[in-house]
Protein backbone atom coordinates (compact mmCIF):
# COMPACT_ATOMS: atom_id res chain seq x y z
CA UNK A 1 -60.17 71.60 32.73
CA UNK A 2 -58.00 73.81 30.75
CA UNK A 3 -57.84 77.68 30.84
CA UNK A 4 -58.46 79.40 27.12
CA UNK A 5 -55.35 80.62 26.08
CA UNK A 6 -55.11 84.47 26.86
CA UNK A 7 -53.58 86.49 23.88
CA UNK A 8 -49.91 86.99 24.09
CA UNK A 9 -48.67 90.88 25.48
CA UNK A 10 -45.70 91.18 23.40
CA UNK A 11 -45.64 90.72 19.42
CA UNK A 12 -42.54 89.82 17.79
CA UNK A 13 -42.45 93.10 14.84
CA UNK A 14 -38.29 92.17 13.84
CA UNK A 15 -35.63 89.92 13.49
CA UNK A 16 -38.25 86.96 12.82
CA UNK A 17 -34.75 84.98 11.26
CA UNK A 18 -33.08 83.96 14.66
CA UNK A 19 -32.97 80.17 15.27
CA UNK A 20 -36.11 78.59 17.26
CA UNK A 21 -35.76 77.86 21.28
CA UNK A 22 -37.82 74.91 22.19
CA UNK A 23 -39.05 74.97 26.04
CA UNK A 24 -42.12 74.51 28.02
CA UNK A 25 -44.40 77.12 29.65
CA UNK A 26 -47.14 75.82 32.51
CA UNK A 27 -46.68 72.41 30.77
CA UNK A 28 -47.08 73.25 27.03
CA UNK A 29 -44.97 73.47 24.40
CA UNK A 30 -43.03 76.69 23.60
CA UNK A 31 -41.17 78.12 21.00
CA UNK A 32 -38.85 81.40 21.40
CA UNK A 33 -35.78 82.30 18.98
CA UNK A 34 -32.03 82.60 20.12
CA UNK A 35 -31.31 85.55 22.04
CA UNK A 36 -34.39 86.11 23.88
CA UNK A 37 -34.56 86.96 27.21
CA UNK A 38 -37.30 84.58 29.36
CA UNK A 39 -39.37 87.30 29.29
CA UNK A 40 -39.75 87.92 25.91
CA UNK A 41 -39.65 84.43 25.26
CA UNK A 42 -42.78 84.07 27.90
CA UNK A 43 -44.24 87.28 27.31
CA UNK A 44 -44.18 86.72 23.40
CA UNK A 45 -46.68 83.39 24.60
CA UNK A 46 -48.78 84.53 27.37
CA UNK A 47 -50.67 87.65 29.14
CA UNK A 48 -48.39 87.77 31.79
CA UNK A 49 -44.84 86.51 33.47
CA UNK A 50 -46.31 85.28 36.86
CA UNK A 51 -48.69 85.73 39.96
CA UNK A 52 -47.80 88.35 42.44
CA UNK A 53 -47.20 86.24 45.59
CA UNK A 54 -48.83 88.28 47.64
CA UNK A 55 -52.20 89.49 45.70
CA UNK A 56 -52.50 87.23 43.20
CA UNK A 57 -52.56 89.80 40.34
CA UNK A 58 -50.32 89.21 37.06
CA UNK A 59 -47.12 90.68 36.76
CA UNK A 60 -45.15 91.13 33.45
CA UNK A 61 -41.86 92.74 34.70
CA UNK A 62 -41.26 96.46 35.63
CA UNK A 63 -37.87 97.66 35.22
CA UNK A 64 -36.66 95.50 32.82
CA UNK A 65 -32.75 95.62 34.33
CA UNK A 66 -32.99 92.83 36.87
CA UNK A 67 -33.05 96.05 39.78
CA UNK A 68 -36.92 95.54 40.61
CA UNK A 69 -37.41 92.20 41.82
CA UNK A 70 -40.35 91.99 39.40
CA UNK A 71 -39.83 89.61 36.81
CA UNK A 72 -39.05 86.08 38.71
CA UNK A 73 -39.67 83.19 36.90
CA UNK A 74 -39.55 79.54 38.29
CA UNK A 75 -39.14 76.31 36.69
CA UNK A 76 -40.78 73.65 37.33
CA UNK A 77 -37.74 71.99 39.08
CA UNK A 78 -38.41 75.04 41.50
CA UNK A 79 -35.54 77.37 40.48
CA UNK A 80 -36.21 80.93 40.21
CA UNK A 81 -34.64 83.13 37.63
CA UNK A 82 -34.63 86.60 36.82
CA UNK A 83 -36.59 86.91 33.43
CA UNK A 84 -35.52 90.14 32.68
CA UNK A 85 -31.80 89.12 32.34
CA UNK A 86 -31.90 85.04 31.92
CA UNK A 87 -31.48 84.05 28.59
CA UNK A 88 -33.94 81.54 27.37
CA UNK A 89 -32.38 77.85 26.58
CA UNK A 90 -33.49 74.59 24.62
CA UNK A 91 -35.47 72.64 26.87
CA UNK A 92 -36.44 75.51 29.70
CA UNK A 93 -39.33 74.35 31.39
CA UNK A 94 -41.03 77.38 33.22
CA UNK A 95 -44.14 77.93 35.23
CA UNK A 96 -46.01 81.24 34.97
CA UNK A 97 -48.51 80.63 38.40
CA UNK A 98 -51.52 80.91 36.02
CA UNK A 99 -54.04 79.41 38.03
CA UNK A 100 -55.41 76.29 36.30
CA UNK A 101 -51.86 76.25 34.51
């Protein structure tokens, strides 16, 4: 059973002309431009960045300058990356802790 897809929290407003980034988020396919960070790559997809560990609540990143600890990402090889400052590649396959995901 598959979750309905929640509405994206960022919208892309500018430079629309950068080159596509194919990767894979919770399993499905992805599409970011050159340049973006993960997390406006994932954010620019999906409601949130990840599952707080500890509560369960999304996340989305905080401070934005890899200082807060907020915006880890893993992969699904298990690697965790800092969102915030990790710039998205071809082939990136990453796993937001959406339940259901």
């Amino acid at each position: 059973m598959s979750l309905p897809k929640l509405q994206p929290l960022l919208h892309r407003l500018a430079e629309t002309g950068r080159a596509a980034v194919p990767f894979t988020l919770d399993g499905q396919p992805a599409s970011a431009l050159v340049g973006d960070t993960v997390l406006t790559a994932v954010l620019t997809q999906a409601a949130q960045l990840r599952r707080n560990e500890f509560s369960g609540a999304p996340r989305a990143g905080f401070c934005m300058m890899g200082a807060c600890q907020d915006c880890w990402i893993a992969t699904e090889q298990g690697e965790r990356l800092r969102a915030c400052s990790t710039f998205i590649a071809p082939g990136m396959a990453l796993v937001t802790g959406r339940s259901g995901a």
